[in-house]
N, C-alpha and C. Protein backbone atom coordinates (compact mmCIF):
# COMPACT_ATOMS: atom_id res chain seq x y z
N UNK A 1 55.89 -22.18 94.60
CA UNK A 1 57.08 -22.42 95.40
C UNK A 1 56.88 -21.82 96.79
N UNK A 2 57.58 -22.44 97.55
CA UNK A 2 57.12 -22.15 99.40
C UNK A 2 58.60 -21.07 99.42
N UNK A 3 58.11 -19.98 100.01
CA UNK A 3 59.31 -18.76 100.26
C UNK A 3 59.42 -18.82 101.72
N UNK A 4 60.34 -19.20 102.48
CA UNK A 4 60.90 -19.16 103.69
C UNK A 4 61.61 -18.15 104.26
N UNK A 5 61.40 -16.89 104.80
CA UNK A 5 62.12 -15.82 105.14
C UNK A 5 63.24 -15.98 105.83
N UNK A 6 63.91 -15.54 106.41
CA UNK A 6 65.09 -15.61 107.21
C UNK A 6 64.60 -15.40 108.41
N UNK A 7 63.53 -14.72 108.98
CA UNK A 7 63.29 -14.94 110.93
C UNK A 7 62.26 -16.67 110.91
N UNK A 8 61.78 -17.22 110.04
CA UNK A 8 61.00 -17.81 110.19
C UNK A 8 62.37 -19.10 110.07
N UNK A 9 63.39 -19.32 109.25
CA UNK A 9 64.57 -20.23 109.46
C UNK A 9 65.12 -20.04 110.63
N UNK A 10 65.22 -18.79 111.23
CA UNK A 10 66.41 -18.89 112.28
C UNK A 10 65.41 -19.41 113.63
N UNK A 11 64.03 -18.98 113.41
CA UNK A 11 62.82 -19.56 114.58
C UNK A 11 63.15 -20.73 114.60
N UNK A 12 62.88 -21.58 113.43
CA UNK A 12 62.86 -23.16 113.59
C UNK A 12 63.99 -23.62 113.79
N UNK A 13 65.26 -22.92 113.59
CA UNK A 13 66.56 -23.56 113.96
C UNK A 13 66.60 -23.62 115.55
N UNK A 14 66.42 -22.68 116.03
CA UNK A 14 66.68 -22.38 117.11
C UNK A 14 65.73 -23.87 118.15
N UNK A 15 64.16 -23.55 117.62
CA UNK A 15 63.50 -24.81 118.38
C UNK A 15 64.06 -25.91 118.10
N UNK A 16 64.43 -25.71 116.85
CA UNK A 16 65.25 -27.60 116.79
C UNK A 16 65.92 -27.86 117.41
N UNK A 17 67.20 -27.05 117.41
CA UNK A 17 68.24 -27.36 118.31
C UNK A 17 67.92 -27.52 120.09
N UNK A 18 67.17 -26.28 120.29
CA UNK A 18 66.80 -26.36 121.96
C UNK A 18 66.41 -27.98 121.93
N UNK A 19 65.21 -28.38 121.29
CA UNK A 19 64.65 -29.65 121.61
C UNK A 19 65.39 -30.85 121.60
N UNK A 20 66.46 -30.64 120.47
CA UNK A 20 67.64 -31.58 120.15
C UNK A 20 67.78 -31.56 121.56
N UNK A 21 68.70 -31.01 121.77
CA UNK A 21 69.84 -30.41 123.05
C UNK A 21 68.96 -31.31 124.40
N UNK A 22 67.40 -30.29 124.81
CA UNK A 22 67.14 -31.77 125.78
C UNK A 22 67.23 -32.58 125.30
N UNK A 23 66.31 -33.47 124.24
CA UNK A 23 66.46 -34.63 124.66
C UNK A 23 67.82 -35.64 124.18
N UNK A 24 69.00 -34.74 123.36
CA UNK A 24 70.11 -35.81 123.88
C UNK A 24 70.56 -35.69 125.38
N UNK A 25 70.13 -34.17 126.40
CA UNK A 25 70.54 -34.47 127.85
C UNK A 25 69.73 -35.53 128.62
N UNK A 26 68.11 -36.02 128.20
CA UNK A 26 67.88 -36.52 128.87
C UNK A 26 68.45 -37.90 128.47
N UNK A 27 68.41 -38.23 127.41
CA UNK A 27 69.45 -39.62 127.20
C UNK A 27 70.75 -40.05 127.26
N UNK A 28 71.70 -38.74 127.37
CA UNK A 28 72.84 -39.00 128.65
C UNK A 28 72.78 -39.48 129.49
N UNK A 29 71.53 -38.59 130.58
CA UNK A 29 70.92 -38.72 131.73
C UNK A 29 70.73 -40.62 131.82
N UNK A 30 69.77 -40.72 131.22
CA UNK A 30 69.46 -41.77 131.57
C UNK A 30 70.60 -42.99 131.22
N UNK A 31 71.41 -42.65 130.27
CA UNK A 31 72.36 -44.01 130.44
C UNK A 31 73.35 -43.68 131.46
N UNK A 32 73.78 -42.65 131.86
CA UNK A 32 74.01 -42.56 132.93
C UNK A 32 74.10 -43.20 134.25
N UNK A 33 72.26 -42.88 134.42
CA UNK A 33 71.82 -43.42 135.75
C UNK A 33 70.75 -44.72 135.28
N UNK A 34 71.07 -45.51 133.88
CA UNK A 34 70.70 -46.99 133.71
C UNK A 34 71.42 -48.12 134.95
N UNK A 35 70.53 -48.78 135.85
CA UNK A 35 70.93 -49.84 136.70
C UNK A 35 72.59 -50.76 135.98
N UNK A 36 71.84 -51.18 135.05
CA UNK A 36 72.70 -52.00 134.19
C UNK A 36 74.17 -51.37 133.89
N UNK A 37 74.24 -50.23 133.85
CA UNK A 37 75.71 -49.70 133.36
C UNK A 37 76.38 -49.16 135.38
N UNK A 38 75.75 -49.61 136.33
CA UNK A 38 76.67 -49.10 137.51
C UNK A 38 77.47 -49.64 137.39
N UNK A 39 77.62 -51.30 136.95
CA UNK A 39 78.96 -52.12 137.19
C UNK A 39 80.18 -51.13 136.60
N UNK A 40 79.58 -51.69 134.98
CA UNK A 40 80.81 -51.05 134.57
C UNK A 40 81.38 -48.87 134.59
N UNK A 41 80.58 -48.60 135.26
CA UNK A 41 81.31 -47.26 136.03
C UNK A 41 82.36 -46.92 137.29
N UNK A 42 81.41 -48.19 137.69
CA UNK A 42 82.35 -48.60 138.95
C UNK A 42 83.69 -49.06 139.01
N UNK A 43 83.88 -49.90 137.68
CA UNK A 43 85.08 -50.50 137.25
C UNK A 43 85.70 -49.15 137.10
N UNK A 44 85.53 -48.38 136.27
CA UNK A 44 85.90 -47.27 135.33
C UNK A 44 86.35 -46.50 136.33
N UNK A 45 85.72 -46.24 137.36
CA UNK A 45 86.12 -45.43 138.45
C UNK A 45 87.40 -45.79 139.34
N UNK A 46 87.03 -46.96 139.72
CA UNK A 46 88.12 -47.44 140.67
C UNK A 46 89.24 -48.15 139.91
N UNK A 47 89.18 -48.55 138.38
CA UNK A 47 90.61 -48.85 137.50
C UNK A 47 91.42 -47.78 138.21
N UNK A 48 91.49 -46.69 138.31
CA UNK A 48 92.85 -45.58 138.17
C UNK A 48 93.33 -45.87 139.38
N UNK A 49 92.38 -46.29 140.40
CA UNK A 49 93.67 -46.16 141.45
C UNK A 49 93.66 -47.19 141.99
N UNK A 50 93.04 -48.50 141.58
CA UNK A 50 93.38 -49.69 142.39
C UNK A 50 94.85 -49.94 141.06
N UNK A 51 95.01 -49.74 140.38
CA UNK A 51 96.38 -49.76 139.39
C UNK A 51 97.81 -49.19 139.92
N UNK A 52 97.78 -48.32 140.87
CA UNK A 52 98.62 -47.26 141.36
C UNK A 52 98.86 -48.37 142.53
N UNK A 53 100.49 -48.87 142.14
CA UNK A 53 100.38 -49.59 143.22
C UNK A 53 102.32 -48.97 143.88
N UNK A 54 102.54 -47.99 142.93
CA UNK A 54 103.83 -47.14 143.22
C UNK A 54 103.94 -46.19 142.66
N UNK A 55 104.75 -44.55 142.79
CA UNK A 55 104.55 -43.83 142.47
C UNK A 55 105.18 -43.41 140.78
N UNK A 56 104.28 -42.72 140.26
CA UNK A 56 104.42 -42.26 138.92
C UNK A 56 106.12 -41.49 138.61
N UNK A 57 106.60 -41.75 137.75
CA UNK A 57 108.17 -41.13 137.46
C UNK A 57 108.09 -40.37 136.08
């Protein structure tokens, strides 16, 4: 049977997660700044206030 200590779990947790962590930032990142998704940010952006066409009550 394979005996796994407790610094040698919390080692590999730790690299997992760091590595996780980039690379879901770099794939934020990149859908982000994907060509294809400016349209619809742009929409997303300017919905709130091309809508505002009198003031809120």
């Amino acid at each position: 049977m394979i005996s796994v200590d407790h610094g040698t779990l919390v080692a590999f947790s730790k690299s997992f997660g760091l590595f996780y962590l980039i690379i879901m930032s770099v794939v934020a990142l990149a859908y982000a700044l994907w060509p294809a998704n400016q349209a619809q940010f742009d929409k997303a952006a300017k919905g709130i206030i091309d809508d505002e066409d009198k003031p809120c009550l």
